[in-house]
C-alpha atoms as a PDB file:
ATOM      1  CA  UNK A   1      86.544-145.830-120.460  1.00  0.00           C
ATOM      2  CA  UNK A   2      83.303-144.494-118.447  1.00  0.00           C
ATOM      3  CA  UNK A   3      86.035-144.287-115.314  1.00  0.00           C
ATOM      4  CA  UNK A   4      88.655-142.232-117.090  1.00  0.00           C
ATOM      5  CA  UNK A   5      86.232-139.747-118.880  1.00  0.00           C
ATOM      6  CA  UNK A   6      86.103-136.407-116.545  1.00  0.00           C
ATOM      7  CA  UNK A   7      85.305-132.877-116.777  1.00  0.00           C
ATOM      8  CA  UNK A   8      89.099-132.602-117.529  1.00  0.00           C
ATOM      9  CA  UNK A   9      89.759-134.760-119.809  1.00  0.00           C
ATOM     10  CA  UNK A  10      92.360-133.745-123.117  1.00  0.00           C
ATOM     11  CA  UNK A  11      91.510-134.383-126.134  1.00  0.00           C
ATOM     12  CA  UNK A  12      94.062-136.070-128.817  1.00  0.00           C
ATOM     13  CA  UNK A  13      92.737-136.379-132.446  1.00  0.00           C
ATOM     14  CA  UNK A  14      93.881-138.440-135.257  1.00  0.00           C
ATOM     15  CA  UNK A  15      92.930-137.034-138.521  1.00  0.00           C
ATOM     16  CA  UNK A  16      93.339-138.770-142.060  1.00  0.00           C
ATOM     17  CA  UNK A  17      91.151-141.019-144.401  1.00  0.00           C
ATOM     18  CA  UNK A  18      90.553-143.837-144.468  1.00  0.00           C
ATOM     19  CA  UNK A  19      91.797-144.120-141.096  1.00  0.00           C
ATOM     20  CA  UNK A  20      89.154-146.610-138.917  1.00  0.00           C
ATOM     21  CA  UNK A  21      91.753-149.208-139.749  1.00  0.00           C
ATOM     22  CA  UNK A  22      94.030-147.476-137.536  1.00  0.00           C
ATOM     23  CA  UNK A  23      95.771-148.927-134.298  1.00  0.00           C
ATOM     24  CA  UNK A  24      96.966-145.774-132.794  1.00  0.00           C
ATOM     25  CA  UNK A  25      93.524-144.780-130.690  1.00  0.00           C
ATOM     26  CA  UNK A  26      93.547-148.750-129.001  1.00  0.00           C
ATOM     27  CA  UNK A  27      97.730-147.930-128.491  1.00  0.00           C
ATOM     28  CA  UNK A  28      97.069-144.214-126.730  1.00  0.00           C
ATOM     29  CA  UNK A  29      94.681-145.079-124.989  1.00  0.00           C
ATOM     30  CA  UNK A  30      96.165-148.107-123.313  1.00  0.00           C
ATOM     31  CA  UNK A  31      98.871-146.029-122.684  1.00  0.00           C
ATOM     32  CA  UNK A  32      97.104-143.076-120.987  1.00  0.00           C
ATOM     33  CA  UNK A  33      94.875-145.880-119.331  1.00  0.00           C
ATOM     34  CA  UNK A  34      98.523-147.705-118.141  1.00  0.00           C
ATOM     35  CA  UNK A  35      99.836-143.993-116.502  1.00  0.00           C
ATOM     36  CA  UNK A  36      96.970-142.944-115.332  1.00  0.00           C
ATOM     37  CA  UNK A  37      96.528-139.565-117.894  1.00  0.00           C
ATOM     38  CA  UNK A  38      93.135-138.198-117.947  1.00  0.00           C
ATOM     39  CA  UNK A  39      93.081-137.757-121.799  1.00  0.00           C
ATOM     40  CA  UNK A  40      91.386-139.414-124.580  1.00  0.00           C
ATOM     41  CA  UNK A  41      92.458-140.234-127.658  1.00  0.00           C
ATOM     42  CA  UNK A  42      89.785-140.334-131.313  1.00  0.00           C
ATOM     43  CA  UNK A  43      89.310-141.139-134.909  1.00  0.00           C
ATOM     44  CA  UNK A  44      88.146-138.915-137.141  1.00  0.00           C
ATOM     45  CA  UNK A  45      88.179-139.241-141.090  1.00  0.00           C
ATOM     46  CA  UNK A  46      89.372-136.184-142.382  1.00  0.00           C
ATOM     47  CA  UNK A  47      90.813-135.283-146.135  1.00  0.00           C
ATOM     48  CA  UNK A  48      92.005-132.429-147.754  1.00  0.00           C
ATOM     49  CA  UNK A  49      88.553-130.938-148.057  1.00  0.00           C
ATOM     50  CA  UNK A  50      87.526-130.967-144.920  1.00  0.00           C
ATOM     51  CA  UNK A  51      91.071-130.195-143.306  1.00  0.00           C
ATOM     52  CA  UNK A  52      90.986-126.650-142.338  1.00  0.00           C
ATOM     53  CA  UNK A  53      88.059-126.321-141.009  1.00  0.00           C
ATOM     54  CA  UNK A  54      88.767-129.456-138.331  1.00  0.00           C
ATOM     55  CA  UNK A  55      92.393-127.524-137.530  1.00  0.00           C
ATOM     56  CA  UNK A  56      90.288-124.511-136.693  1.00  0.00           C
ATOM     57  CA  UNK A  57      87.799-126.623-134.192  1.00  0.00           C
ATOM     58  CA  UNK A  58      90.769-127.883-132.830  1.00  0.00           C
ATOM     59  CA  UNK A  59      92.018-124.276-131.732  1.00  0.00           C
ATOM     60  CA  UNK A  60      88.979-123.167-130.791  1.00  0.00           C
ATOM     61  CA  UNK A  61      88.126-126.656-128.619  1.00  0.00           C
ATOM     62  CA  UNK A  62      91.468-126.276-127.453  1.00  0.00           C
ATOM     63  CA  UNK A  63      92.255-129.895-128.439  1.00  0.00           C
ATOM     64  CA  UNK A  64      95.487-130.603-126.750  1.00  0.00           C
ATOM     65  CA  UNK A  65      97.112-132.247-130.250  1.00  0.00           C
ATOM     66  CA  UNK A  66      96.545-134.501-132.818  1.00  0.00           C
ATOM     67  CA  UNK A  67      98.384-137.139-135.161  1.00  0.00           C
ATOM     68  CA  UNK A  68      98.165-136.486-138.876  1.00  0.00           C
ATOM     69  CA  UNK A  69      98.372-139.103-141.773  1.00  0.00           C
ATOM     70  CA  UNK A  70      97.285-139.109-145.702  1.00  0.00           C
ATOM     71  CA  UNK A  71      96.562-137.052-147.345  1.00  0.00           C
ATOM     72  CA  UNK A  72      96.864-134.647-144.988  1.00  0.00           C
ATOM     73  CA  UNK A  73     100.556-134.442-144.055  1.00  0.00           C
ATOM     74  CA  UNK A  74     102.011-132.126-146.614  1.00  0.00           C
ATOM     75  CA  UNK A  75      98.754-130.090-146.480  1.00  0.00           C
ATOM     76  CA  UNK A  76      98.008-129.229-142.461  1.00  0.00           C
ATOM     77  CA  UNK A  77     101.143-126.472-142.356  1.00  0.00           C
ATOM     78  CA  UNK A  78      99.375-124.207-144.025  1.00  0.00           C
ATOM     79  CA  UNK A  79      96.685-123.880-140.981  1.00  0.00           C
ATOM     80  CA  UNK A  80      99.455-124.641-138.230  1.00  0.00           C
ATOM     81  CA  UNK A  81     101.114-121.294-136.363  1.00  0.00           C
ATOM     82  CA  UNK A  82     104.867-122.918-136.462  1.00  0.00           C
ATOM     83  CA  UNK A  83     106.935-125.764-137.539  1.00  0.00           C
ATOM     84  CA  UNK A  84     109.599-127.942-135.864  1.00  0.00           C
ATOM     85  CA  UNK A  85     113.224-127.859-138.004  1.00  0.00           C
ATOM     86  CA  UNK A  86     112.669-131.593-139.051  1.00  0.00           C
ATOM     87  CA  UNK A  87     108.516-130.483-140.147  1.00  0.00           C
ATOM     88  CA  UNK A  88     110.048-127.731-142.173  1.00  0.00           C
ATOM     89  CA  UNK A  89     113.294-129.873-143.928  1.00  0.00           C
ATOM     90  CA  UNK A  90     110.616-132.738-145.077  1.00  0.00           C
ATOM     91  CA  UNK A  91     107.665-130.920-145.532  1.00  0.00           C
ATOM     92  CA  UNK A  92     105.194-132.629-143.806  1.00  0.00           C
ATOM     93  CA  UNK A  93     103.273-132.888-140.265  1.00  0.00           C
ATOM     94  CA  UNK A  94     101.948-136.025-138.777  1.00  0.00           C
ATOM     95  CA  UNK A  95     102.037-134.537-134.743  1.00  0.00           C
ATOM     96  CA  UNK A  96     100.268-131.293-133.893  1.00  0.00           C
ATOM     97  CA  UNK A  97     100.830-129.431-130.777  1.00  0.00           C
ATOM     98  CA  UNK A  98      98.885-126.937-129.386  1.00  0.00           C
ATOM     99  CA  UNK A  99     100.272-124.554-126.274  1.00  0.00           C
ATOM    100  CA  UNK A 100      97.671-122.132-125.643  1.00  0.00           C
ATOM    101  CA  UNK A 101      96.352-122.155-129.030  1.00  0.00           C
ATOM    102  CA  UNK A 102      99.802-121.739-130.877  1.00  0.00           C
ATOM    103  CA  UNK A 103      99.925-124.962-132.813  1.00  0.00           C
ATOM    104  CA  UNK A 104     103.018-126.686-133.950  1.00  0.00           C
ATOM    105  CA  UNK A 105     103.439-129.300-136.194  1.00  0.00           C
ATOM    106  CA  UNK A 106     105.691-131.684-135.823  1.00  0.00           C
ATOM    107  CA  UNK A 107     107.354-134.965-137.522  1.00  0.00           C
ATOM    108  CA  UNK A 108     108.328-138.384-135.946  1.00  0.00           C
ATOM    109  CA  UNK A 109     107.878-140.875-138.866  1.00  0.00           C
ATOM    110  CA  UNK A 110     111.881-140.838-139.225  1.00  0.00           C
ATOM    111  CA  UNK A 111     112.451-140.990-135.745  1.00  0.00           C
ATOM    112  CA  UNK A 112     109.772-143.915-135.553  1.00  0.00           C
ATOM    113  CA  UNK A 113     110.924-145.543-138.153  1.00  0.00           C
ATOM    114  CA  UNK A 114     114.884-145.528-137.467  1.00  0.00           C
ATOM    115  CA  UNK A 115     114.015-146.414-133.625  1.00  0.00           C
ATOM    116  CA  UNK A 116     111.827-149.571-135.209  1.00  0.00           C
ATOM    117  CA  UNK A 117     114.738-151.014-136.557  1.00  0.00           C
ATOM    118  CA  UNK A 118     117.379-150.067-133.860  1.00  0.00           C
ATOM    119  CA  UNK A 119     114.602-152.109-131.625  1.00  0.00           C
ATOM    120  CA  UNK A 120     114.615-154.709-133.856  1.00  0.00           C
ATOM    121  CA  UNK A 121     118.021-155.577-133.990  1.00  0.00           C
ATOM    122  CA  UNK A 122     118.487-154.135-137.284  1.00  0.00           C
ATOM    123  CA  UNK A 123     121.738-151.817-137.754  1.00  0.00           C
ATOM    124  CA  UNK A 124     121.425-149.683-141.104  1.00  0.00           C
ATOM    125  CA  UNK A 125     124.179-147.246-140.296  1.00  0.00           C
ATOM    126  CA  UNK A 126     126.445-146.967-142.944  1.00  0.00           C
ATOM    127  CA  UNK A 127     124.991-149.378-144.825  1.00  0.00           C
ATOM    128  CA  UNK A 128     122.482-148.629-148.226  1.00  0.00           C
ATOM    129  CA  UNK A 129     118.763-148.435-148.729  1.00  0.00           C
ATOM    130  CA  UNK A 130     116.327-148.526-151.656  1.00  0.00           C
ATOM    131  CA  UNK A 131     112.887-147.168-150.303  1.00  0.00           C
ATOM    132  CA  UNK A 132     109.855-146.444-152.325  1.00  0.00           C
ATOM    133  CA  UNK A 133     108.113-143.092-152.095  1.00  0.00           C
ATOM    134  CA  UNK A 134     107.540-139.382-151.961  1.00  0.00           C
ATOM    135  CA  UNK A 135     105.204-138.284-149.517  1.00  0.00           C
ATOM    136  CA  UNK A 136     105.117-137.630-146.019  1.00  0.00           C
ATOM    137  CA  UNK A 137     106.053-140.285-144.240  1.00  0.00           C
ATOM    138  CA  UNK A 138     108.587-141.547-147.186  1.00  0.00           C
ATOM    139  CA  UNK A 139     110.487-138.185-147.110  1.00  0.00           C
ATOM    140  CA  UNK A 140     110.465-138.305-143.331  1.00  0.00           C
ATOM    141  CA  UNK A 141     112.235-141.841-143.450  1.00  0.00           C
ATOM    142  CA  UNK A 142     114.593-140.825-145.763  1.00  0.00           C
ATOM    143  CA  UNK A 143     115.660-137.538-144.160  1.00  0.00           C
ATOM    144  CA  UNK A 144     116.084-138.917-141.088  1.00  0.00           C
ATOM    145  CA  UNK A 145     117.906-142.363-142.279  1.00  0.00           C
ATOM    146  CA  UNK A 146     120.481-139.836-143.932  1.00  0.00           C
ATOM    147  CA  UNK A 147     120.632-137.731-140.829  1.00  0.00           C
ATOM    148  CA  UNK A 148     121.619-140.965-138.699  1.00  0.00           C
ATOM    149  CA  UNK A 149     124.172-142.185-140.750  1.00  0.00           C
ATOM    150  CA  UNK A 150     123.062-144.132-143.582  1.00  0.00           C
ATOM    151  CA  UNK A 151     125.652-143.525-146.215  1.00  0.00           C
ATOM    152  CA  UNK A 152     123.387-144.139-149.437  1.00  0.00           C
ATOM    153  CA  UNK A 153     119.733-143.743-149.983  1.00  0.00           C
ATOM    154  CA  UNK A 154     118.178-144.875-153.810  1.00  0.00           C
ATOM    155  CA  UNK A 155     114.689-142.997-153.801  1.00  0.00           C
ATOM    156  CA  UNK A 156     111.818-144.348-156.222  1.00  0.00           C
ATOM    157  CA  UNK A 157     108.615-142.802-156.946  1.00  0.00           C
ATOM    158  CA  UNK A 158     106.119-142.746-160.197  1.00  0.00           C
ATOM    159  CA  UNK A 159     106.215-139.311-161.738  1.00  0.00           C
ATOM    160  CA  UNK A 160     103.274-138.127-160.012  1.00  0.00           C
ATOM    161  CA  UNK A 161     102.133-135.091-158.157  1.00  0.00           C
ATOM    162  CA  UNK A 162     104.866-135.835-155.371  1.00  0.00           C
ATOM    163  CA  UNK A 163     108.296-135.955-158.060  1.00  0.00           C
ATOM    164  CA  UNK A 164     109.071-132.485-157.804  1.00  0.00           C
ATOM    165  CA  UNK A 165     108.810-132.995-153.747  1.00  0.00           C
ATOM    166  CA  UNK A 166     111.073-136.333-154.568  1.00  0.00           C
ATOM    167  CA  UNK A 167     113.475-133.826-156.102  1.00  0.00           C
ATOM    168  CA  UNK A 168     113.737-131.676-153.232  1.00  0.00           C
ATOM    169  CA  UNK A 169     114.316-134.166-150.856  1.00  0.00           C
ATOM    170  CA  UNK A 170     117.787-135.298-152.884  1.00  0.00           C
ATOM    171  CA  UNK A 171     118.876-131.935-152.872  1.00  0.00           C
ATOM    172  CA  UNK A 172     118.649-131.342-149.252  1.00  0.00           C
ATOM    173  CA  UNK A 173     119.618-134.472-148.288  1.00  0.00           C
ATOM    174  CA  UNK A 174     122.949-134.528-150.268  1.00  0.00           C
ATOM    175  CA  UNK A 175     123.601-131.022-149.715  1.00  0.00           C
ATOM    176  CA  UNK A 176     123.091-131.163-145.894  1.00  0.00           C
ATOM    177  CA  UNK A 177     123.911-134.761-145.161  1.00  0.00           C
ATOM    178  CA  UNK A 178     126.847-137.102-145.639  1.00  0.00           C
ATOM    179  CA  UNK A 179     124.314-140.249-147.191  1.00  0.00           C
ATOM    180  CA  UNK A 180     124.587-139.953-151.098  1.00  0.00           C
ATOM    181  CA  UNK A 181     120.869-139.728-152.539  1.00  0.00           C
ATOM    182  CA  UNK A 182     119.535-140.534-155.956  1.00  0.00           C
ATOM    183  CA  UNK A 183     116.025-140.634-157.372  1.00  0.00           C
ATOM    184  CA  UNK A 184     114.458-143.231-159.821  1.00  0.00           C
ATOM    185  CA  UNK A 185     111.817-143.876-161.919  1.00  0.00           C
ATOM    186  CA  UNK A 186     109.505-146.760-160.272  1.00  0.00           C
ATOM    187  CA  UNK A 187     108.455-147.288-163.485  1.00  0.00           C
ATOM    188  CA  UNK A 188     112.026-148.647-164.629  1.00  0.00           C
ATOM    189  CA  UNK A 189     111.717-151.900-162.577  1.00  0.00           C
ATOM    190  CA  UNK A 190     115.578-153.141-163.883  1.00  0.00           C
ATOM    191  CA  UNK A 191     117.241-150.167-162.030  1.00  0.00           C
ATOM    192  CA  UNK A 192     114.964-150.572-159.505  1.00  0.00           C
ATOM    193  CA  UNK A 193     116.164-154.522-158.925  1.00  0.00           C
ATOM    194  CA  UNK A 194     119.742-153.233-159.579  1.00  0.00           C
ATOM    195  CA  UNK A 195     119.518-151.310-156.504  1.00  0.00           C
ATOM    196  CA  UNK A 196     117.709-153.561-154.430  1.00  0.00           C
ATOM    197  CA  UNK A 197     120.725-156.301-154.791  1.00  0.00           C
ATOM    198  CA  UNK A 198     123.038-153.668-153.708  1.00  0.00           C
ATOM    199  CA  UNK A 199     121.478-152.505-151.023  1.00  0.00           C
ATOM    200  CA  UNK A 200     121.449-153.976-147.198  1.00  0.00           C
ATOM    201  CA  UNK A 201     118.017-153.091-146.897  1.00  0.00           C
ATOM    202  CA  UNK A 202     114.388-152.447-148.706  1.00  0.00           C
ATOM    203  CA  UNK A 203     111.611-150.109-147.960  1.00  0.00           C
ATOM    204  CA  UNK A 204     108.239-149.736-149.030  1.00  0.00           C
ATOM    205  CA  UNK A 205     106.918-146.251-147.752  1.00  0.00           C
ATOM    206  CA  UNK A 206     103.557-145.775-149.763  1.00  0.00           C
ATOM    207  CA  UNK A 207     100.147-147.245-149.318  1.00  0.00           C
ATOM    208  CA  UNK A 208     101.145-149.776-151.727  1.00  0.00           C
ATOM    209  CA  UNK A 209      99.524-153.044-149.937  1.00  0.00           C
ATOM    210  CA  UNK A 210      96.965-151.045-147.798  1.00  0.00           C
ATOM    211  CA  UNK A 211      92.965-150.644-148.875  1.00  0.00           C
ATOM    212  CA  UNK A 212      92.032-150.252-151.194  1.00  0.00           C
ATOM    213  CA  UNK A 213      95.279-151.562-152.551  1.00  0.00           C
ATOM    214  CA  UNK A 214      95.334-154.586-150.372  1.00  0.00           C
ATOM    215  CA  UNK A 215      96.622-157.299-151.735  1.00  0.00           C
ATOM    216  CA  UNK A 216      98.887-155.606-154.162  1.00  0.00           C
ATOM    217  CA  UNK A 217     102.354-154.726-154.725  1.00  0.00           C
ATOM    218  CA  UNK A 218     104.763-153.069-157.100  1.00  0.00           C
ATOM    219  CA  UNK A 219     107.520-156.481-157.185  1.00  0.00           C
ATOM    220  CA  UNK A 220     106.780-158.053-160.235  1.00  0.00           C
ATOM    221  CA  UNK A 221     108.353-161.533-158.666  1.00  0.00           C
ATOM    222  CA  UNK A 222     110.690-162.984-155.708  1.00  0.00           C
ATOM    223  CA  UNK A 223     113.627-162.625-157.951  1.00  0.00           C
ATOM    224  CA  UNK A 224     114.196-159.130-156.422  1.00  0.00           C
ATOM    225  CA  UNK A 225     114.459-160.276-153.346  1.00  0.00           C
ATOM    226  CA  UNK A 226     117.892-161.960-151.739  1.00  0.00           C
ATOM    227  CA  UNK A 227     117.555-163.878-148.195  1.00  0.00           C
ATOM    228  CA  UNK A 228     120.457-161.581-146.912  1.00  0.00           C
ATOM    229  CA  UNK A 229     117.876-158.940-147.784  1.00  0.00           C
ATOM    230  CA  UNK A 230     115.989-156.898-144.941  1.00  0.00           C
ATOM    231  CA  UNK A 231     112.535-156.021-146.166  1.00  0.00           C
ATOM    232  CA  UNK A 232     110.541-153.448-144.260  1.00  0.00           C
ATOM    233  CA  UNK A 233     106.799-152.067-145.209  1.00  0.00           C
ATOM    234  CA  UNK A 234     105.333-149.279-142.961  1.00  0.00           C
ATOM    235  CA  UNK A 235     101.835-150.797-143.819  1.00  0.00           C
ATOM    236  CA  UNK A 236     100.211-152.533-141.098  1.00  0.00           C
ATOM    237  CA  UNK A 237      96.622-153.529-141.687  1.00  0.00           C
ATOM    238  CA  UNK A 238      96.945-155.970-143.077  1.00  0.00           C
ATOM    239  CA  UNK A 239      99.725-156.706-140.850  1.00  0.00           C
ATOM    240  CA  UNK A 240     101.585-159.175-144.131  1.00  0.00           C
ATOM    241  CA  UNK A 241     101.325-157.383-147.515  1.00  0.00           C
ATOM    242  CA  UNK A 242     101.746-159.250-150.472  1.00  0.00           C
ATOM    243  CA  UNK A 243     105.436-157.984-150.484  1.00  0.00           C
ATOM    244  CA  UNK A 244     106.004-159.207-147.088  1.00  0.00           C
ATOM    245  CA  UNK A 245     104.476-162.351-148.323  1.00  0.00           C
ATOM    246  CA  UNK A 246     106.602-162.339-151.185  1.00  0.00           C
ATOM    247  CA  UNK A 247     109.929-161.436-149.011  1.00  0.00           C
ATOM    248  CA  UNK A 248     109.530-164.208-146.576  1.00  0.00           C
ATOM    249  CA  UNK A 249     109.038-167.055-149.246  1.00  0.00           C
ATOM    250  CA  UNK A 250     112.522-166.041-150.015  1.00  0.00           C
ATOM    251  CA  UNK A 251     114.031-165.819-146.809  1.00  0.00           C
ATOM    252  CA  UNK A 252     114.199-162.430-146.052  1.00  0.00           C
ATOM    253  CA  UNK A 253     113.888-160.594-142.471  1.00  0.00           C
ATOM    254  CA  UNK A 254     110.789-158.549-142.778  1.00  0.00           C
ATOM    255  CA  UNK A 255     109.255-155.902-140.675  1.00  0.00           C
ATOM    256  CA  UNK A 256     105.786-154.176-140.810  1.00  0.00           C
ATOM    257  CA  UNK A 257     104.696-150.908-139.640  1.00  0.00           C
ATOM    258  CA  UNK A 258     103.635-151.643-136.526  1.00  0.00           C
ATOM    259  CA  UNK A 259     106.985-150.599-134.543  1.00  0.00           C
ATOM    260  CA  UNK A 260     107.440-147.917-136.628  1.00  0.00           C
ATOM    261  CA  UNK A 261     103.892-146.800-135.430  1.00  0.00           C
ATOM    262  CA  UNK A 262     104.762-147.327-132.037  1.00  0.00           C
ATOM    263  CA  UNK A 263     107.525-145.272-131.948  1.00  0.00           C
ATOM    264  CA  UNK A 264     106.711-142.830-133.963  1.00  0.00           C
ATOM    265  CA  UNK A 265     103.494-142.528-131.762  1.00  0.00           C
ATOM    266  CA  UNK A 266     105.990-142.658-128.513  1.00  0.00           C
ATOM    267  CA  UNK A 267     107.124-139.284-129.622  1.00  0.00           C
ATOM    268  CA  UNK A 268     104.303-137.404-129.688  1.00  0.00           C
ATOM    269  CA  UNK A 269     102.919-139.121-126.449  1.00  0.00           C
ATOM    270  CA  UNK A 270     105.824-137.292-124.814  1.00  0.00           C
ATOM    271  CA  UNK A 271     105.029-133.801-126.777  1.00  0.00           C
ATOM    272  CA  UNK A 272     102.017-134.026-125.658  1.00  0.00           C
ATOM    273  CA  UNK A 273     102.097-135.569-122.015  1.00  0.00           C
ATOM    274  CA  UNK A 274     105.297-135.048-121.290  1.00  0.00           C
ATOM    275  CA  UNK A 275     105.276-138.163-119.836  1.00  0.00           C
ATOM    276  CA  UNK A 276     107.330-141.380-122.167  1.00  0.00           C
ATOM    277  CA  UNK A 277     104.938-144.034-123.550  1.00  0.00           C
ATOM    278  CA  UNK A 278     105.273-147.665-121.932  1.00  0.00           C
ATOM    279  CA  UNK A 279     107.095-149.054-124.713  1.00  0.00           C
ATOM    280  CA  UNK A 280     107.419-152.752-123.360  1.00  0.00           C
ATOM    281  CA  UNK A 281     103.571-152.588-122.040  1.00  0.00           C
ATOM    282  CA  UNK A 282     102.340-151.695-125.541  1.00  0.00           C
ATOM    283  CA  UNK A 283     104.402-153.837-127.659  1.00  0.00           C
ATOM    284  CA  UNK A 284     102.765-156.520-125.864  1.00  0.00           C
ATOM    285  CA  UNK A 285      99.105-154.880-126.465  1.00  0.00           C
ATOM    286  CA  UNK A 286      99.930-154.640-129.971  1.00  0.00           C
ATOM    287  CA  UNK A 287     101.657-158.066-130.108  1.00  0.00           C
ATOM    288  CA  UNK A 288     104.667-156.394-132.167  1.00  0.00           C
ATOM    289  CA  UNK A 289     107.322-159.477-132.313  1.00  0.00           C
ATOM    290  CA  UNK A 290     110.394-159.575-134.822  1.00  0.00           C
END
């Protein structure tokens, strides 16, 4: 690291919290280390409090970019200068890009998470999924699933803070999509196994399963679960949640959040670098198999 560390080098920041669990500084900077990029990529554990004051050090540092994650996602707009079409539809920012101090936020959960499972042989086009959660990265899943083809999307969610935000994303979705959307109470754990045996494949999108919830999940038993059944959690540390756990007793393909980090991180390597990420190099860093 000593080596690549110049006079020049950019700055990428990852802001959230908790976040030193995080794989995506040891996965950029491989990468930059792998093309030869003089820029550096850090950690720093930022929440809502804290949040507008590190946007404004990054403007005035003239910090190249930065990846976004809870809670800060459908916060950072209001301190960002512009927002891509896909930022604005879901509401929420995980990539920041600044051009000569005009920073624009961005979205490439969806993108990561739909490339994830075109990488791993998984074809959901056309087909029906039941996914779990409201917030960023959920609603950026679902908008772009629907976007890409998926012709039915069952959305569930506790009646939180994020409901309303739930609502809003069925709207648009049916309204500017072809994929049929409905939302459901998590709490109403029939309907939610009625739609898991109808669908071709099952998403958790929350921090279910992550600390300080490690360890937990919102499956009551394996009895929701089918071996035909594709089950996919974007949590990866640990890299098998207790739904995973719970999935492959049964049979099921599972999937963790690793490739959808990957690729979602792919795209804003390339906003940033305008270079594209060494996908085959850093799937073997991060030993992402399926």
């Amino acid at each position: 690291m000593a080596e690549r560390i110049t006079g020049h080098t950019e700055l990428i920041g990852l802001i959230a919290y908790p976040i030193r669990h995080s794989s995506s500084p040891r996965m950029h900077n491989e990468a930059f280390a792998k093309l030869g990029l003089d820029y550096a990529y850090l950690a720093f554990e930022v929440d809502n409090s804290t949040l507008e004051d590190t946007i404004k050090g990054f403007r005035a540092m003239k910090v190249r970019g930065s990846n976004v994650s809870m809670p800060n996602k459908t916060v950072v707009h209001k301190y960002l200068d512009k927002l891509s079409p896909a930022a604005e539809l879901c509401g929420a920012v995980n990539t920041i890009v600044n051009d000569d101090g005009v920073l624009t936020g961005h979205i490439t959960d969806g993108m990561g998470y739909m490339a994830a499972l075109k990488d791993a042989g998984i074809d959901v086009i056309g087909k029906k999924m039941t996914i779990v959660g409201a917030g960023g990265a959920a609603t950026a899943i679902e908008i772009q699933a629907a976007l890409d083809g998926v012709s039915e999307i069952s959305i569930f969610n506790i009646k939180d803070g994020f409901w309303e935000r739930a609502e809003q994303t069925v709207k648009n979705i049916n309204e500017k999509t072809n994929c049929k959307a409905t939302l459901y109470d998590l709490a109403d754990l029939d309907v939610l196994k009625r739609e898991i045996e109808s669908s071709y494949i099952f998403t958790n999108a929350t921090g279910m399963g992550m600390k300080p919830l490690e360890g937990k999940t919102y499956i009551p038993d394996t009895s929701f679960f089918r071996p035909e059944l594709i089950v996919v959690d974007i949590v990866y540390s640990p890299a098998e949640t207790a739904m995973l756990k719970m999935a492959k007793e049964v049979g099921c393909k599972t999937m963790n959040g690793l490739g959808m980090m990957l690729f979602q991180g792919a795209a804003a390597f390339e906003m940033w670098t305008g270079k594209a990420m060494p996908i085959e190099y850093m799937k073997e860093i991060l030993d992402i198999k399926y």
